[in-house]
PDB file of N, CA and C in Angstrom:
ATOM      1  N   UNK A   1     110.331 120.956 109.604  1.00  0.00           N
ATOM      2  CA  UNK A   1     110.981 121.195 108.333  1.00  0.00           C
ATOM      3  C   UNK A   1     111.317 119.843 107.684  1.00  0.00           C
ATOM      4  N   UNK A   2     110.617 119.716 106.481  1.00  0.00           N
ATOM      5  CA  UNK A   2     110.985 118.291 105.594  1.00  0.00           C
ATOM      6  C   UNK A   2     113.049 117.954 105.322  1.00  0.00           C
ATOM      7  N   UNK A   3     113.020 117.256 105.669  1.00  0.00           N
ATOM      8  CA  UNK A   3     114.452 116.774 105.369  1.00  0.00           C
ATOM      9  C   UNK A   3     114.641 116.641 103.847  1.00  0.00           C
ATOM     10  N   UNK A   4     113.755 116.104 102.604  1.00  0.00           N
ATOM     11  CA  UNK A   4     114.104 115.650 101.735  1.00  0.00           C
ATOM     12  C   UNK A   4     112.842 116.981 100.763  1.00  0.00           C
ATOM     13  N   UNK A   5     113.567 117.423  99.678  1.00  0.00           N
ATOM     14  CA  UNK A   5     113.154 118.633  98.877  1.00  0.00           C
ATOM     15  C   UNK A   5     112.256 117.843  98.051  1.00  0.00           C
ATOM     16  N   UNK A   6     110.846 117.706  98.219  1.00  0.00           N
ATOM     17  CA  UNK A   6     110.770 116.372  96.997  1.00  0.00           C
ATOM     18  C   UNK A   6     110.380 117.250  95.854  1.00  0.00           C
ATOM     19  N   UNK A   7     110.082 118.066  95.510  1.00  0.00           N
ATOM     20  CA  UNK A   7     110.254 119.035  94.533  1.00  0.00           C
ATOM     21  C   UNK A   7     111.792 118.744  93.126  1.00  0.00           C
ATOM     22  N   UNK A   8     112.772 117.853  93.863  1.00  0.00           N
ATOM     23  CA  UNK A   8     113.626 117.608  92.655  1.00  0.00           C
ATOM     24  C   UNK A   8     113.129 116.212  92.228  1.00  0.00           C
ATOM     25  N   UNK A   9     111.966 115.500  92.637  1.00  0.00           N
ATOM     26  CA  UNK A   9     111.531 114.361  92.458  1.00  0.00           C
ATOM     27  C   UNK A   9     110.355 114.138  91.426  1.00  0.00           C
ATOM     28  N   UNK A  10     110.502 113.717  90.095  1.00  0.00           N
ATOM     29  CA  UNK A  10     109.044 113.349  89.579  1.00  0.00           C
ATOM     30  C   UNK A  10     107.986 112.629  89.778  1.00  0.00           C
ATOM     31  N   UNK A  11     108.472 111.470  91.016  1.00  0.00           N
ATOM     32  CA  UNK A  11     107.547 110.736  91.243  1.00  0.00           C
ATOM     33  C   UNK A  11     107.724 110.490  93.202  1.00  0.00           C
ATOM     34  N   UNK A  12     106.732 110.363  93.575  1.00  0.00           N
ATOM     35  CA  UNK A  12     107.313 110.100  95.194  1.00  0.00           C
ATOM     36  C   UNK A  12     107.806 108.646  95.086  1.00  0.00           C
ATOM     37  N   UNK A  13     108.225 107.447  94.449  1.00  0.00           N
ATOM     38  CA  UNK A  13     108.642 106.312  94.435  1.00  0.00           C
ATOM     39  C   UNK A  13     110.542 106.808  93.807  1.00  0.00           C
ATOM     40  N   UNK A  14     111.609 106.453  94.832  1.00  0.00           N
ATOM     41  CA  UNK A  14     112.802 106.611  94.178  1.00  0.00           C
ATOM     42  C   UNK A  14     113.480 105.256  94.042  1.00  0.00           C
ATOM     43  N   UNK A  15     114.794 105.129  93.507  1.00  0.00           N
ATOM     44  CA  UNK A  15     115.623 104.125  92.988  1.00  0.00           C
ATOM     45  C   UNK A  15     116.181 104.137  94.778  1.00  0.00           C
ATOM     46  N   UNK A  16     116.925 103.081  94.637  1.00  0.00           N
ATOM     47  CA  UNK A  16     117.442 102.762  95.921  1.00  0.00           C
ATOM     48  C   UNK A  16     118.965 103.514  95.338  1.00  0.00           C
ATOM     49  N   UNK A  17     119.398 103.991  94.553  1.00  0.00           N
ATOM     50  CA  UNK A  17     120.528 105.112  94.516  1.00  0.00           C
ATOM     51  C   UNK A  17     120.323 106.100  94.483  1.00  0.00           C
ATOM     52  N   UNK A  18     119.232 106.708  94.267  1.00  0.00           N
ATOM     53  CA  UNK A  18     118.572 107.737  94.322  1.00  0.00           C
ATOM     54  C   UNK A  18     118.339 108.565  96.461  1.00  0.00           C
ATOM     55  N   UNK A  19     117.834 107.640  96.719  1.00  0.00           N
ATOM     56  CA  UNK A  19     117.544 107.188  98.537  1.00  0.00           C
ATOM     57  C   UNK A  19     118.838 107.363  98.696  1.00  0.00           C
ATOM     58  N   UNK A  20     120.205 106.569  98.721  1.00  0.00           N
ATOM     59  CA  UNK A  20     121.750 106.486  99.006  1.00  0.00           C
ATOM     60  C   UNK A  20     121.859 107.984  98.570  1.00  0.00           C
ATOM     61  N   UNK A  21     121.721 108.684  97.560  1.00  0.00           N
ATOM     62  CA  UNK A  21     122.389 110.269  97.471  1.00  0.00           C
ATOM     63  C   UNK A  21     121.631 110.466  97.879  1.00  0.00           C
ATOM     64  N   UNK A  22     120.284 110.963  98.438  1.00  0.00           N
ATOM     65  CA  UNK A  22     119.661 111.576  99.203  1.00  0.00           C
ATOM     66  C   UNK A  22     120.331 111.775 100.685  1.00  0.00           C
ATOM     67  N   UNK A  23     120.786 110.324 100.970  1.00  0.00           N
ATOM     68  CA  UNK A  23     120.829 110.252 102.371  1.00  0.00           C
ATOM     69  C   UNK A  23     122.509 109.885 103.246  1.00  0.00           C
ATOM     70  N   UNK A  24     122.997 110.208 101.617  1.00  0.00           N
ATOM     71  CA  UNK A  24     124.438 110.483 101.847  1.00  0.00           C
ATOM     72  C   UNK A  24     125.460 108.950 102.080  1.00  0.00           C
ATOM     73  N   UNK A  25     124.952 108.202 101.612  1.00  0.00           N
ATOM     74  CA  UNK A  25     125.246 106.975 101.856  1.00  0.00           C
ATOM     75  C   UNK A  25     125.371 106.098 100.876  1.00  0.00           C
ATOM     76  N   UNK A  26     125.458 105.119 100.676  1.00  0.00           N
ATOM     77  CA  UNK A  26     125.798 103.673  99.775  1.00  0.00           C
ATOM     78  C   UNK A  26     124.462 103.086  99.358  1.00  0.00           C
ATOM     79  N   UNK A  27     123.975 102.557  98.099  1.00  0.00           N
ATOM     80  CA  UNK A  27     123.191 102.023  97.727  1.00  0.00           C
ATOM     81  C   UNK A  27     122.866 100.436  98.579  1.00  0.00           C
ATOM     82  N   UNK A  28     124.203 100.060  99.020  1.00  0.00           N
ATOM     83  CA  UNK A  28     124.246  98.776  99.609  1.00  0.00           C
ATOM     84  C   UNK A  28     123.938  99.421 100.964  1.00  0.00           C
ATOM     85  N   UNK A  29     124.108 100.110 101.734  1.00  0.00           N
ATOM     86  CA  UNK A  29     123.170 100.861 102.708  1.00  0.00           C
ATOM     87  C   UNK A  29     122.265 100.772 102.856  1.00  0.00           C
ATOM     88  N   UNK A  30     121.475 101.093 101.914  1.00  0.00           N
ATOM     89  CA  UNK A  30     120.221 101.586 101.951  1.00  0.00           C
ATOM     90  C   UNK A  30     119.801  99.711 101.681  1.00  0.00           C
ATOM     91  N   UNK A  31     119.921  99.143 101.125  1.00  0.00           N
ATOM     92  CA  UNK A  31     119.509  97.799 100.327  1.00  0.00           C
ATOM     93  C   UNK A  31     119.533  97.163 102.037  1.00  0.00           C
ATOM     94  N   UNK A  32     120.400  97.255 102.523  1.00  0.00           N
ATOM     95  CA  UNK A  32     120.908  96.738 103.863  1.00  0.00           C
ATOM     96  C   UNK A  32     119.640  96.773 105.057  1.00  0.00           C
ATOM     97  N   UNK A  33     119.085  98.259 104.954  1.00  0.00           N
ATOM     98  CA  UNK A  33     118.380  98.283 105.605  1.00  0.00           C
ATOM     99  C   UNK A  33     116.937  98.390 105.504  1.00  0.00           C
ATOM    100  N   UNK A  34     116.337  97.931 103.944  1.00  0.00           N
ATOM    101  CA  UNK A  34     115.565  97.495 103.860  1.00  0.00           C
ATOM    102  C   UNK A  34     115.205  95.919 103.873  1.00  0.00           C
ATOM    103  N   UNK A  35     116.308  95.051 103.735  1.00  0.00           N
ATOM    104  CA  UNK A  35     116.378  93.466 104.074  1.00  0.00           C
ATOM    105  C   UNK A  35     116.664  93.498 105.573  1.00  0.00           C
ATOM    106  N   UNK A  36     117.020  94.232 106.112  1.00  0.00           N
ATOM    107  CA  UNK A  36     116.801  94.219 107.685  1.00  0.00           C
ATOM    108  C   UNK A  36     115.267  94.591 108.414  1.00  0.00           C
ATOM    109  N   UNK A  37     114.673  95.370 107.098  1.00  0.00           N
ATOM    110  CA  UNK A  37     113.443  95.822 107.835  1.00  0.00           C
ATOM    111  C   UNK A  37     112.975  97.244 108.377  1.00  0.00           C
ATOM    112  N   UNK A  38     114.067  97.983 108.474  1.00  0.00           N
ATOM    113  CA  UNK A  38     114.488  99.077 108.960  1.00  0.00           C
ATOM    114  C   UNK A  38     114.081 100.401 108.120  1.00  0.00           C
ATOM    115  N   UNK A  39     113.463  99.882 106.503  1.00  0.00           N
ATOM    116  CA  UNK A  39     113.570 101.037 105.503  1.00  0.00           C
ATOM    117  C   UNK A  39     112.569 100.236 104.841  1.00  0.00           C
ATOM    118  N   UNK A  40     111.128 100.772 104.476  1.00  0.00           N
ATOM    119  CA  UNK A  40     110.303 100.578 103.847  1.00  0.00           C
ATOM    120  C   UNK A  40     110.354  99.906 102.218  1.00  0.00           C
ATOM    121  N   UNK A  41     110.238  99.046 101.390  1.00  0.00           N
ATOM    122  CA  UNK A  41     110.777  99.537 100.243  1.00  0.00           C
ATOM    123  C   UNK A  41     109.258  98.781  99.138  1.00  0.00           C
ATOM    124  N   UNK A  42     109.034  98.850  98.007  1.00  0.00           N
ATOM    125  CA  UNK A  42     108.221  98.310  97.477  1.00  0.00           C
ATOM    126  C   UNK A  42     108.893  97.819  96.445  1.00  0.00           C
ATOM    127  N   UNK A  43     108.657  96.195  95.927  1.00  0.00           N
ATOM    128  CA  UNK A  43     109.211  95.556  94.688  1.00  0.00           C
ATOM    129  C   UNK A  43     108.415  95.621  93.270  1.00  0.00           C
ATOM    130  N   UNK A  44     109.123  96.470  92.460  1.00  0.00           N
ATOM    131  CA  UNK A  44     107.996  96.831  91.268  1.00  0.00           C
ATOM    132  C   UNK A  44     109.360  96.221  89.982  1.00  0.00           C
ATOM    133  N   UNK A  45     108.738  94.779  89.994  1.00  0.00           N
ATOM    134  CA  UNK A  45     109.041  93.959  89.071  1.00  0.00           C
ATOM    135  C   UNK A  45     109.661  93.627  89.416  1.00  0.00           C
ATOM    136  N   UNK A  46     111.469  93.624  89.404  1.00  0.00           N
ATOM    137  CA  UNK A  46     112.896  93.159  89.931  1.00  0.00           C
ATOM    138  C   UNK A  46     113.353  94.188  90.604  1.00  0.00           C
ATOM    139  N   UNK A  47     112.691  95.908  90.661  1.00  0.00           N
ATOM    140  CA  UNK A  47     113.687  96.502  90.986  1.00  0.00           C
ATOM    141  C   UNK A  47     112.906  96.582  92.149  1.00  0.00           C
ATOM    142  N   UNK A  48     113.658  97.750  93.382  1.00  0.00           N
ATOM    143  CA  UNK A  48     112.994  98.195  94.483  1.00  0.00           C
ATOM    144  C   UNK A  48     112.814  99.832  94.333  1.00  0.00           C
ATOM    145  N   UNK A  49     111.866 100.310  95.597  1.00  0.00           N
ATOM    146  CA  UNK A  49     111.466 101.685  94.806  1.00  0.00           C
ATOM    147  C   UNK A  49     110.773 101.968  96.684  1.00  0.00           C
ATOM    148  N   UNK A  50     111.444 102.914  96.512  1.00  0.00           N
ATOM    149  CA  UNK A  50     111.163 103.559  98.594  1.00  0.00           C
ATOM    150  C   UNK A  50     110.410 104.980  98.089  1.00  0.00           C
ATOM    151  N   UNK A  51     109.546 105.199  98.973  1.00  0.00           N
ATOM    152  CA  UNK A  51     108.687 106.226  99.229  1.00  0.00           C
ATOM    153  C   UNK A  51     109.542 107.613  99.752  1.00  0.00           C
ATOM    154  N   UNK A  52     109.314 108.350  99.151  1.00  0.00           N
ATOM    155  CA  UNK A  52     110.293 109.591  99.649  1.00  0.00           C
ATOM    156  C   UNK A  52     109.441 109.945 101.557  1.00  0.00           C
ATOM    157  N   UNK A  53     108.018 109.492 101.798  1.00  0.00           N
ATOM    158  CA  UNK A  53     108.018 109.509 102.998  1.00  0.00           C
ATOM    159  C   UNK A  53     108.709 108.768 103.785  1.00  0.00           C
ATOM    160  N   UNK A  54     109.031 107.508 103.191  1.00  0.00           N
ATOM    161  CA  UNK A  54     109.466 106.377 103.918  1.00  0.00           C
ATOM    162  C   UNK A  54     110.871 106.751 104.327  1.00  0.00           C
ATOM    163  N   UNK A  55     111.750 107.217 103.477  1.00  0.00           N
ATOM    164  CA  UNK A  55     113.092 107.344 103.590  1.00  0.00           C
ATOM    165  C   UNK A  55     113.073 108.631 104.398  1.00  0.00           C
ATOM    166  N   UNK A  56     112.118 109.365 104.449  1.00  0.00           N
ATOM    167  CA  UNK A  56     112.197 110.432 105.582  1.00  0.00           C
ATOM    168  C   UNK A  56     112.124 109.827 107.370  1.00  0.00           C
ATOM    169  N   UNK A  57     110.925 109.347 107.380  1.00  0.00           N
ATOM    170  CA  UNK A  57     110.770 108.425 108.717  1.00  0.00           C
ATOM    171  C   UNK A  57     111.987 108.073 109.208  1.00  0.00           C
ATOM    172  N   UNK A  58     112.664 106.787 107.618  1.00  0.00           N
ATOM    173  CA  UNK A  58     113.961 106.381 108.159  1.00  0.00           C
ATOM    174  C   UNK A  58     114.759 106.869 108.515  1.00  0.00           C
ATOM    175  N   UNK A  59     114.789 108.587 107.949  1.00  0.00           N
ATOM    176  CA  UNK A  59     116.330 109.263 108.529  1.00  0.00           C
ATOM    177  C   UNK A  59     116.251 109.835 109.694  1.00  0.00           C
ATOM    178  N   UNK A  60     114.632 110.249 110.123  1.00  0.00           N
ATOM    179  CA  UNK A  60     114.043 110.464 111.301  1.00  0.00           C
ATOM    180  C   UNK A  60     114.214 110.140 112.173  1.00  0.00           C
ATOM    181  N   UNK A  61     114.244 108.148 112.388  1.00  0.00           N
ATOM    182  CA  UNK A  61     115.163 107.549 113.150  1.00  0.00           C
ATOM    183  C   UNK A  61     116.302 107.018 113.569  1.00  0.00           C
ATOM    184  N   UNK A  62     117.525 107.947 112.388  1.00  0.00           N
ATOM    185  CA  UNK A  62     118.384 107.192 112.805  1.00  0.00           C
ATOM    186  C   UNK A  62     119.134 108.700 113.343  1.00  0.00           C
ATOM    187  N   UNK A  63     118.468 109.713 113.630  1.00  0.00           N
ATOM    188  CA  UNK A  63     118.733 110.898 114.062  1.00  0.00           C
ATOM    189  C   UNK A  63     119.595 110.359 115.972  1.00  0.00           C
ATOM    190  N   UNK A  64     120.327 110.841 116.127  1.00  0.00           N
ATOM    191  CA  UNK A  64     121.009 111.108 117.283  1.00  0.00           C
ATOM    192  C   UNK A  64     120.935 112.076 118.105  1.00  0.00           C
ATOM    193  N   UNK A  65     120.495 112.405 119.440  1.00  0.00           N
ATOM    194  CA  UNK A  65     119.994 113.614 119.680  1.00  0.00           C
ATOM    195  C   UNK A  65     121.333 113.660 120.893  1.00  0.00           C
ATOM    196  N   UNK A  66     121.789 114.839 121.326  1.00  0.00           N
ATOM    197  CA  UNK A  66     122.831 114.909 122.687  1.00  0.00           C
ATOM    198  C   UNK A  66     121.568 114.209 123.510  1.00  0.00           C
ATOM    199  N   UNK A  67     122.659 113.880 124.194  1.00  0.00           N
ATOM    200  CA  UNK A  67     121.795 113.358 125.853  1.00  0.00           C
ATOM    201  C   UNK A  67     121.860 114.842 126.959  1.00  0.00           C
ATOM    202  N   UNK A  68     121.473 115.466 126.695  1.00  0.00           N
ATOM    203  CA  UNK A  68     121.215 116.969 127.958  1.00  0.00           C
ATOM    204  C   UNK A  68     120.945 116.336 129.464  1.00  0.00           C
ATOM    205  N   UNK A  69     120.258 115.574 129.509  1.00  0.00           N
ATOM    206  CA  UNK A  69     120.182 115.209 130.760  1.00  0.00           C
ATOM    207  C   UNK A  69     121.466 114.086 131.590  1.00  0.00           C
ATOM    208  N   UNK A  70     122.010 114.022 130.738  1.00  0.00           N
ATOM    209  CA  UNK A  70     123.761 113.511 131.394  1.00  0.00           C
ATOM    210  C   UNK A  70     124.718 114.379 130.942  1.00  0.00           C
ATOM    211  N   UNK A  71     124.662 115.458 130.936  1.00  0.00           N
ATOM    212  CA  UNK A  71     125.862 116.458 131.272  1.00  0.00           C
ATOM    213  C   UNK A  71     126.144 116.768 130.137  1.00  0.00           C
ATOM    214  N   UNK A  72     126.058 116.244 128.800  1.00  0.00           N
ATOM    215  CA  UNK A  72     126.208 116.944 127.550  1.00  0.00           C
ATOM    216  C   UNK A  72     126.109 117.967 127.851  1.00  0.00           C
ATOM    217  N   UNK A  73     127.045 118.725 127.013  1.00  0.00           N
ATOM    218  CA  UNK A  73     126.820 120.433 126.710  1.00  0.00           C
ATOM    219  C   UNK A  73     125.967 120.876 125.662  1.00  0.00           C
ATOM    220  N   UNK A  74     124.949 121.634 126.032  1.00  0.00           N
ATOM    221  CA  UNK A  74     124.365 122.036 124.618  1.00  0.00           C
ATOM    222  C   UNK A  74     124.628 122.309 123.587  1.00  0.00           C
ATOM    223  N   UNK A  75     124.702 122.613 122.071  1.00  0.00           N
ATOM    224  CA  UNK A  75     124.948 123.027 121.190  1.00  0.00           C
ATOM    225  C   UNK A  75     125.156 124.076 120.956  1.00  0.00           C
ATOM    226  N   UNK A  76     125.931 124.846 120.361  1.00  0.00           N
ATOM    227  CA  UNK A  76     125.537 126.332 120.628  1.00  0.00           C
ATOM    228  C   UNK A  76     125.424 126.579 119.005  1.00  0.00           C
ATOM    229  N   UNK A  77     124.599 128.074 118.468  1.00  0.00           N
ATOM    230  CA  UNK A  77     124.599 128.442 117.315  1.00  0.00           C
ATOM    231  C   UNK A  77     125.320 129.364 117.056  1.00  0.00           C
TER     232      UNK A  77
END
């Protein structure tokens, strides 16, 4: 299941505030972790502009999963 609806998107290239409300976070966030390397981004002129795949990947990895195999309790629904 896609994390990000890109259906509210006209173009797959977003604003780096655009990425921050997507992903629930700070524009300086997101800026953060593309000068770290961590978040794909492309420079189109002065501004920056992330791939709605890219920012998926990224949230992909910063996913936290329980550890089940050290005694965590499962989740329940």
């Amino acid at each position: 299941m896609p994390l990000i609806d890109r259906s509210s998107f006209k173009s797959e290239f977003i604003k780096t505030s655009d990425a921050a409300r997507v992903a629930g976070t700070s524009g300086q966030h997101i800026r953060r972790a593309i000068h770290a390397g961590r978040l794909r981004a492309y420079r189109m002129g002065s501004d920056l502009r992330i791939r709605l795949e890219d920012l998926e990947t990224y949230l992909n990895a910063c996913l936290i999963e329980p550890d089940l195999a050290h005694g965590a309790s499962e989740p329940t629904t």
